[in-house]
C-alpha atoms as a PDB file:
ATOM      1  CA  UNK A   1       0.000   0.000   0.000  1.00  0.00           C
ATOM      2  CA  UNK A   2       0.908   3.446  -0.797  1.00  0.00           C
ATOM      3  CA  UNK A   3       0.120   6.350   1.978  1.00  0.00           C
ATOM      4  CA  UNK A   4       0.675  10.154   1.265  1.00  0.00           C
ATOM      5  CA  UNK A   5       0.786  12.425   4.450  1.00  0.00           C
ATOM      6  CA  UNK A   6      -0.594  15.104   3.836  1.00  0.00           C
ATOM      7  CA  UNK A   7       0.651  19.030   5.607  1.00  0.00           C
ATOM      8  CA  UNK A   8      -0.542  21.841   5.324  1.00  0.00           C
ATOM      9  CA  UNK A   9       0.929  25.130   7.202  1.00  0.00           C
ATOM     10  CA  UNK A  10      -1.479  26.317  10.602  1.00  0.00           C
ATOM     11  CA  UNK A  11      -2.458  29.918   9.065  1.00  0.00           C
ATOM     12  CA  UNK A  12      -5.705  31.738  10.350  1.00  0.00           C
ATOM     13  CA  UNK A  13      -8.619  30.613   8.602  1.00  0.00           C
ATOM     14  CA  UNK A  14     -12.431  31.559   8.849  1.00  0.00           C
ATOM     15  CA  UNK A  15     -14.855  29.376  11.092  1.00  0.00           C
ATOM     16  CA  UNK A  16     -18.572  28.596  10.455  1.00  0.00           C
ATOM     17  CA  UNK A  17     -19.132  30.635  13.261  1.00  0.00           C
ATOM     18  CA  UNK A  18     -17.678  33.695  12.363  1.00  0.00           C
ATOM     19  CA  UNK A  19     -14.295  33.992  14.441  1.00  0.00           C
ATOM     20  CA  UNK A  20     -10.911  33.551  13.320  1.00  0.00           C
ATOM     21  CA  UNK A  21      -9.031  30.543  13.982  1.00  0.00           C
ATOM     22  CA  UNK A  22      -5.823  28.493  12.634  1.00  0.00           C
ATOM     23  CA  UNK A  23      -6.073  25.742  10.828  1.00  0.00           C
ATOM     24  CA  UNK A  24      -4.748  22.181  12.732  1.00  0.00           C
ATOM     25  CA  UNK A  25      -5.763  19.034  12.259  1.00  0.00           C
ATOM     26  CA  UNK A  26      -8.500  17.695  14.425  1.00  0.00           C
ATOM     27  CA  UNK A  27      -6.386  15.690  17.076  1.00  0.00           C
ATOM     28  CA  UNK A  28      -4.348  18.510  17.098  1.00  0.00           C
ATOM     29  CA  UNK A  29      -7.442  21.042  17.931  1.00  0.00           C
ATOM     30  CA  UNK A  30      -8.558  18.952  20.537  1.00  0.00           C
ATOM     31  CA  UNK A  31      -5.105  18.663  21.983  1.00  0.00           C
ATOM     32  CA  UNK A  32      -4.422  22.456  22.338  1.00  0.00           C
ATOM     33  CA  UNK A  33      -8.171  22.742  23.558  1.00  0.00           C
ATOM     34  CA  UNK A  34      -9.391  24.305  20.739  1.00  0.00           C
ATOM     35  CA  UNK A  35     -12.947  23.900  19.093  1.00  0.00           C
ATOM     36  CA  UNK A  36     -13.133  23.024  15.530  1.00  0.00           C
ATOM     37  CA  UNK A  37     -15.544  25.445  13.846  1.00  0.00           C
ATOM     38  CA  UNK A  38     -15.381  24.141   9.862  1.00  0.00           C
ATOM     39  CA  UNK A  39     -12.959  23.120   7.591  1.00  0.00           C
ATOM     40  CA  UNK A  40      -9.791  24.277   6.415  1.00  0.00           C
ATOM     41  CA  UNK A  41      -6.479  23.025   4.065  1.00  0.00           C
ATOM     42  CA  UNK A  42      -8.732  21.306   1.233  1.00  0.00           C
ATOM     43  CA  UNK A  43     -11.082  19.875   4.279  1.00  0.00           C
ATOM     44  CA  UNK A  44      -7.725  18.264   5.118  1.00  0.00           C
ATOM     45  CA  UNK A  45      -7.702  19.932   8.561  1.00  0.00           C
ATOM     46  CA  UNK A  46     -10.015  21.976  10.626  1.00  0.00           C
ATOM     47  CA  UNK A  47     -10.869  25.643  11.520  1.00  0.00           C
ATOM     48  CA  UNK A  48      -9.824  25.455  15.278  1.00  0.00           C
ATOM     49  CA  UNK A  49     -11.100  28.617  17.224  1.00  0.00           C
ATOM     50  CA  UNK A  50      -9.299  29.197  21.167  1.00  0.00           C
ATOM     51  CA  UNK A  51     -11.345  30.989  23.640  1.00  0.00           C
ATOM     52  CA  UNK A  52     -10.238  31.792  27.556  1.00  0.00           C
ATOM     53  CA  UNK A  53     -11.826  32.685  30.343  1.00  0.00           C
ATOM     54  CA  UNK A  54     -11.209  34.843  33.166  1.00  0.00           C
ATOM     55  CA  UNK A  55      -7.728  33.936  35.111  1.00  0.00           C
ATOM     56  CA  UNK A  56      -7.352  31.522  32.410  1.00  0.00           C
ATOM     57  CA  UNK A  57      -3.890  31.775  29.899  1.00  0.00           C
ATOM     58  CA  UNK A  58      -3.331  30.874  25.697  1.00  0.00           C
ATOM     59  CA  UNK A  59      -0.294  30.787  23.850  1.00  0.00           C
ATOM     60  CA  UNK A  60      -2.328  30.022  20.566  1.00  0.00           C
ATOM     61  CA  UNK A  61      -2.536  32.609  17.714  1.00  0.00           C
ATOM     62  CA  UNK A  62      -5.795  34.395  17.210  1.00  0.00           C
ATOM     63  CA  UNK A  63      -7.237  33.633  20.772  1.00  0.00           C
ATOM     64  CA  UNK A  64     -10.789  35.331  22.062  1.00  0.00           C
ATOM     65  CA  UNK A  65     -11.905  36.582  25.595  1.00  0.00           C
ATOM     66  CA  UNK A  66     -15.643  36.545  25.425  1.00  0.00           C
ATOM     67  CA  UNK A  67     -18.123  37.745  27.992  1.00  0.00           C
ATOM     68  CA  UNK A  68     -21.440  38.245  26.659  1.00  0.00           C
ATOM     69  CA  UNK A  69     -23.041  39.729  29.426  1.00  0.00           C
ATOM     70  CA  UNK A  70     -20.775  40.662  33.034  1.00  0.00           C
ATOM     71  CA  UNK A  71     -22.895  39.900  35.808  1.00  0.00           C
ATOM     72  CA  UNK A  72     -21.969  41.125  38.904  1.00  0.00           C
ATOM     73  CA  UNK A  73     -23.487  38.364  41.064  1.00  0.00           C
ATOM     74  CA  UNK A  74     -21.404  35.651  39.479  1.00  0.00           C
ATOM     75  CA  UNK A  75     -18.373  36.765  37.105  1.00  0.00           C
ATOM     76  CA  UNK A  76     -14.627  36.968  38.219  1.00  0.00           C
ATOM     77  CA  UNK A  77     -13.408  40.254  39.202  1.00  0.00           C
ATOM     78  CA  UNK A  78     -11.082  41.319  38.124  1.00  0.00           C
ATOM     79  CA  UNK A  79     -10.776  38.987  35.118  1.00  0.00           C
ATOM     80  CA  UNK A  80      -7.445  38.622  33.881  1.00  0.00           C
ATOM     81  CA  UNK A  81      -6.550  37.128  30.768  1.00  0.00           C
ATOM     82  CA  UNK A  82      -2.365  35.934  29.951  1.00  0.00           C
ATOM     83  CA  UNK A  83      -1.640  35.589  26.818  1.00  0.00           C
ATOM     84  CA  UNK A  84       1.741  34.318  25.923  1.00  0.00           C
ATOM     85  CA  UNK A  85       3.891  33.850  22.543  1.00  0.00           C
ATOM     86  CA  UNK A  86       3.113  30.605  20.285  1.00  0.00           C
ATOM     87  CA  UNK A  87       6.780  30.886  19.994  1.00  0.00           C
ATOM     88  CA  UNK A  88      10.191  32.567  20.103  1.00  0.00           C
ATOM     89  CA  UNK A  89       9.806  34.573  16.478  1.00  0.00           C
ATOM     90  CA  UNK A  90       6.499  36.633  17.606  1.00  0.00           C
ATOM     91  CA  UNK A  91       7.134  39.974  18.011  1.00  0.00           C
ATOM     92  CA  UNK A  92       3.793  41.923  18.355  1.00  0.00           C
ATOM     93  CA  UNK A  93       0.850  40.985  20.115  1.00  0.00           C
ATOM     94  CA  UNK A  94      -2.556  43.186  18.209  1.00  0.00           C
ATOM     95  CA  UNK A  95      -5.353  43.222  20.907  1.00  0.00           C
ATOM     96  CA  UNK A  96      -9.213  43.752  18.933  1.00  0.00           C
ATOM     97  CA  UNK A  97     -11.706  44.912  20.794  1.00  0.00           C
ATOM     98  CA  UNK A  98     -14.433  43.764  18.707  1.00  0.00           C
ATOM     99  CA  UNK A  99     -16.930  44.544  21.175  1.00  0.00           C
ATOM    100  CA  UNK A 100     -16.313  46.584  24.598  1.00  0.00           C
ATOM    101  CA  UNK A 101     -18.154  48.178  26.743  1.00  0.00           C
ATOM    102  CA  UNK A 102     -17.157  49.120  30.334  1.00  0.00           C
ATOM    103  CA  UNK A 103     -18.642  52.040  32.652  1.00  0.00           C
ATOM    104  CA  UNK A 104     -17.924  55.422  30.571  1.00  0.00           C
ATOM    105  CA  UNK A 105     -14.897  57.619  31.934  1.00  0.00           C
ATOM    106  CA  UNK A 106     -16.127  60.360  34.519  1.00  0.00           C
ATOM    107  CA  UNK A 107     -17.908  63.476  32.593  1.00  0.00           C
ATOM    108  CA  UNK A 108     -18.383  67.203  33.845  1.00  0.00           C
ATOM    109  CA  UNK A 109     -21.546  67.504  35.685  1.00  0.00           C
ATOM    110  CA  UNK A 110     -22.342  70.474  37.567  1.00  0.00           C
ATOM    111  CA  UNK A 111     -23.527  69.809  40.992  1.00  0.00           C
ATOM    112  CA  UNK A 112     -24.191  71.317  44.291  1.00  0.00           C
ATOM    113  CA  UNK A 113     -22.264  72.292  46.399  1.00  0.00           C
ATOM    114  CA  UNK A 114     -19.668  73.795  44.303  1.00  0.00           C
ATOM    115  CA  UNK A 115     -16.853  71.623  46.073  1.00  0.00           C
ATOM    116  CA  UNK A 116     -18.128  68.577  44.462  1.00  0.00           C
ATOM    117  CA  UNK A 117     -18.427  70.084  40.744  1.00  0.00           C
ATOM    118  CA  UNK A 118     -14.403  70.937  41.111  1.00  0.00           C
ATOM    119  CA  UNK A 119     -13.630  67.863  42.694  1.00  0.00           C
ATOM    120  CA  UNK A 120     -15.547  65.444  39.982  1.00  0.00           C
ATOM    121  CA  UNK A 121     -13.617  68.469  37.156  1.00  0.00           C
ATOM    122  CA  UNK A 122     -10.176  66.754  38.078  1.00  0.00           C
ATOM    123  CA  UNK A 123     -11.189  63.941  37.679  1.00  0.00           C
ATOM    124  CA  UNK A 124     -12.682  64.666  34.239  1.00  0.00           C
ATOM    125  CA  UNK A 125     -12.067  62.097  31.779  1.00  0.00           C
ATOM    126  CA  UNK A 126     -10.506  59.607  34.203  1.00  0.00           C
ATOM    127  CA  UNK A 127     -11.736  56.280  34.287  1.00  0.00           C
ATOM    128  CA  UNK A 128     -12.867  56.002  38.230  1.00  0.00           C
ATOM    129  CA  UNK A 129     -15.278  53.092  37.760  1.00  0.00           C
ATOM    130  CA  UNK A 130     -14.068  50.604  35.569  1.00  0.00           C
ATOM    131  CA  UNK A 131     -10.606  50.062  33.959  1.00  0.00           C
ATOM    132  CA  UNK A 132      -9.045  47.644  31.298  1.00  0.00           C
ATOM    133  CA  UNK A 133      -5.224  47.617  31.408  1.00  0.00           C
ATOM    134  CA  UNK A 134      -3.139  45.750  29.410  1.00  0.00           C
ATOM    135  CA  UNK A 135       0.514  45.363  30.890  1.00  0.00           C
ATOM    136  CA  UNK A 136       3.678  45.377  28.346  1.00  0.00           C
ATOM    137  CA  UNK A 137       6.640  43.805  30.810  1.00  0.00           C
ATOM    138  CA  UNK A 138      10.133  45.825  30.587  1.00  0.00           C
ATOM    139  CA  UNK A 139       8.323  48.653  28.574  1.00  0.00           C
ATOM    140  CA  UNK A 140       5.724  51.817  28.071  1.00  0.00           C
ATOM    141  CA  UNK A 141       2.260  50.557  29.995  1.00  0.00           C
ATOM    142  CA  UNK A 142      -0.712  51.309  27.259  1.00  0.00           C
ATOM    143  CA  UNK A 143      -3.199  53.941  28.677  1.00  0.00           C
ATOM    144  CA  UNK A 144      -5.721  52.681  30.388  1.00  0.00           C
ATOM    145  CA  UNK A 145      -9.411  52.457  29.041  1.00  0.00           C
ATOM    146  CA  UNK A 146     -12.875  52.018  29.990  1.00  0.00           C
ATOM    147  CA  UNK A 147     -16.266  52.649  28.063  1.00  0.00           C
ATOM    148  CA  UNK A 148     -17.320  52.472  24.963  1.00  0.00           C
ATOM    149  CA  UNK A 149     -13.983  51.067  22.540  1.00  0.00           C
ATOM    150  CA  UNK A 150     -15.560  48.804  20.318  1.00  0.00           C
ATOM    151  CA  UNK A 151     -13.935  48.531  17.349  1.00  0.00           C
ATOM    152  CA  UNK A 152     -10.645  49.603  18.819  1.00  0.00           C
ATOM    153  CA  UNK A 153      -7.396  48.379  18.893  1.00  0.00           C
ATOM    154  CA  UNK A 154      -3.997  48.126  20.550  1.00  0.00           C
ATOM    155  CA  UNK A 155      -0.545  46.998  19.493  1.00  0.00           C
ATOM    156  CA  UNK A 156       1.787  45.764  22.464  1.00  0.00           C
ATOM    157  CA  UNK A 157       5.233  43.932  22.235  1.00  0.00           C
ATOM    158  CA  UNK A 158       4.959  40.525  22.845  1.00  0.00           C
ATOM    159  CA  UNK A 159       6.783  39.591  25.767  1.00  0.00           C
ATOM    160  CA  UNK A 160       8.529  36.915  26.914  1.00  0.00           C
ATOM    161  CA  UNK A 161       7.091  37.222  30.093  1.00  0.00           C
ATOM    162  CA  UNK A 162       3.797  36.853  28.420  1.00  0.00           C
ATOM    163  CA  UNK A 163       1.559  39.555  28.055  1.00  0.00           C
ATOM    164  CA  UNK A 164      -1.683  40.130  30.513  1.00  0.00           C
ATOM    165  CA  UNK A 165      -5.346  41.929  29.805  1.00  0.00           C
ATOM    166  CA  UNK A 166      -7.067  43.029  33.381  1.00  0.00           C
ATOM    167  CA  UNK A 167     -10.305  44.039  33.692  1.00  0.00           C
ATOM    168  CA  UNK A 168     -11.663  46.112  37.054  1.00  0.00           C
ATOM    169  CA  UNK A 169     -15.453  45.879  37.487  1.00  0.00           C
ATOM    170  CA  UNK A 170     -16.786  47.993  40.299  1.00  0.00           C
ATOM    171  CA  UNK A 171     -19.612  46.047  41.147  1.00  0.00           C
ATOM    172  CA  UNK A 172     -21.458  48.235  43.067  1.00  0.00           C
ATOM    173  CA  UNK A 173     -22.037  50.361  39.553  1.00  0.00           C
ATOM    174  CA  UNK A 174     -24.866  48.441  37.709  1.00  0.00           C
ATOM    175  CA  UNK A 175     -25.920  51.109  35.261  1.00  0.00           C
ATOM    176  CA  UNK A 176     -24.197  49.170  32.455  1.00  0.00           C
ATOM    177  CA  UNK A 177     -24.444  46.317  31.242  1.00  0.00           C
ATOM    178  CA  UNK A 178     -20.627  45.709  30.140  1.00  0.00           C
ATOM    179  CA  UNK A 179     -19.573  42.953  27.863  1.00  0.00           C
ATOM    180  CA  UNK A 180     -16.457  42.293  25.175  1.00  0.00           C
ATOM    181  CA  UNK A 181     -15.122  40.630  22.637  1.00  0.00           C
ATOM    182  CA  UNK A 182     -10.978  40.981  22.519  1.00  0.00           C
ATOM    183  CA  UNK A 183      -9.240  39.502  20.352  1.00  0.00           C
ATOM    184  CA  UNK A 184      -5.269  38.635  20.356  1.00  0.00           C
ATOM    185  CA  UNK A 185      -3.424  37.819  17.326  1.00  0.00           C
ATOM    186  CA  UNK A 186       0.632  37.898  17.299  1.00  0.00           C
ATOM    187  CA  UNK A 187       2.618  38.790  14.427  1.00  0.00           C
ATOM    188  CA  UNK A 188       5.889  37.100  13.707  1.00  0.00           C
ATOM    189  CA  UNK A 189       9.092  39.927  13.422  1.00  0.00           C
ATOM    190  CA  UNK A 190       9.056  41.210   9.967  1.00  0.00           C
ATOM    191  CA  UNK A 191       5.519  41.085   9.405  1.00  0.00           C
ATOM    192  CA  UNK A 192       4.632  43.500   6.637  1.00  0.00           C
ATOM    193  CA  UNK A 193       1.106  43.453   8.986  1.00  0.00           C
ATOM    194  CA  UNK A 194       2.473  45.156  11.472  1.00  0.00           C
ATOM    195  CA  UNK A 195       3.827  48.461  13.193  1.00  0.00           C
ATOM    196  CA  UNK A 196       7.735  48.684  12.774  1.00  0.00           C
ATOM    197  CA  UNK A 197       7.917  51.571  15.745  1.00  0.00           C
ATOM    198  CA  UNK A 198       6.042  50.386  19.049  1.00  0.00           C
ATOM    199  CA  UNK A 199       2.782  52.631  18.278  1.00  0.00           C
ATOM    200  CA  UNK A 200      -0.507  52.391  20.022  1.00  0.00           C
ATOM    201  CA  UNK A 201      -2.281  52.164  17.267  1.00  0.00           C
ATOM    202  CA  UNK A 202      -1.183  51.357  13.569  1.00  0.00           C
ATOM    203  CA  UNK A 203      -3.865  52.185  10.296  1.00  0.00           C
ATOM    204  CA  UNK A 204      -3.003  50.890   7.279  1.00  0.00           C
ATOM    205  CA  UNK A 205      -6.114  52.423   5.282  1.00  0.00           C
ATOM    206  CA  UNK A 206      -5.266  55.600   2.686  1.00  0.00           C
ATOM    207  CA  UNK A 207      -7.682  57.215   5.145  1.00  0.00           C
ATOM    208  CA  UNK A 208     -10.129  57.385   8.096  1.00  0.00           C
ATOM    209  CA  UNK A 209     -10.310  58.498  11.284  1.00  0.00           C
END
């Protein structure tokens, strides 16, 4: 008998469901606790999607931290996600917030007694409720965030260290109902894909804003 093994490299690949995943075979999906979401590679391998929860760590490419709904009766808090290199040659870690909504940052509201009106004025624009940091080990720490950022995004070195996203819910604030969608995708060094200089942001449209 003749038998031809077939390969095929693990690039990112589409699911049925919608999310990005990388394409494995299905032993190897299961075996990196992925979930295979379609087909990939000539239906030779599988579209395997990785999803964390909070206090819960991924070295795989193209990973998700989902929370539909927070609930402050029953959800982890803070909820911190690692996320560490798939290996030695990744350089840059982009971080998609494809849905995110936290408590908004503190507005300008004038209130009485006057005290209160200048105290809640330096604070203006901070975010006093809930915060979303994302650490970068050995270099600049990324501002940190809160309210509305979907459709946002933030480029960090990848550490070796591995790299951590930590959400702060005050729970005692229930006038939103918060929920995200982040994903993490690294990018090799030398990736035409991505920012040469360590910015915050990088746009590779003609235009926008």
């Amino acid at each position: 008998s003749v038998f031809n093994v077939v390969t095929f490299p693990n690039s990112a690949c589409g699911s049925s469901t919608g999310y990005n995943g990388t394409c494995y075979t299905s032993s190897e999906c299961t075996s990196k606790g992925g979930a295979a979401s379609g087909t990939c590679a000539s239906s030779f391998g599988v579209c395997c999607v990785f999803s964390i929860s909070c206090g819960s760590t991924s070295s795989a490419n193209n990973t998700y931290a989902i929370v539909s709904s927070y609930s402050t009766s029953s959800d982890s808090d803070p909820c911190t996600y690692t996320f560490c290199k798939s290996n030695s040659d990744v350089c840059k870690l982009r971080i998609d917030f494809d849905t995110m909504v936290l408590t908004a940052p503190t507005t300008y509201a004038a209130q009485s007694p006057a005290t209160t009106t200048y105290l809640l004025g330096a604070k203006l624009g901070d975010c006093t409720t809930d915060t979303l940091t994302v650490s970068n080990p050995g270099g600049a720490v990324p501002p940190t965030i809160c309210g509305y950022n979907t459709g946002q995004h933030m480029w960090v070195p990848a550490s070796d260290s591995c790299n951590q996203i930590h959400i702060d819910i005050d729970t005692g604030s229930t006038g939103t109902t918060r929920k995200w969608q982040i994903k993490v995708t690294q990018y090799e060094c030398g990736n035409m894909m991505a920012p040469k200089q360590d910015c915050l942001q990088y746009h590779t449209a003609s235009y926008g804003m």
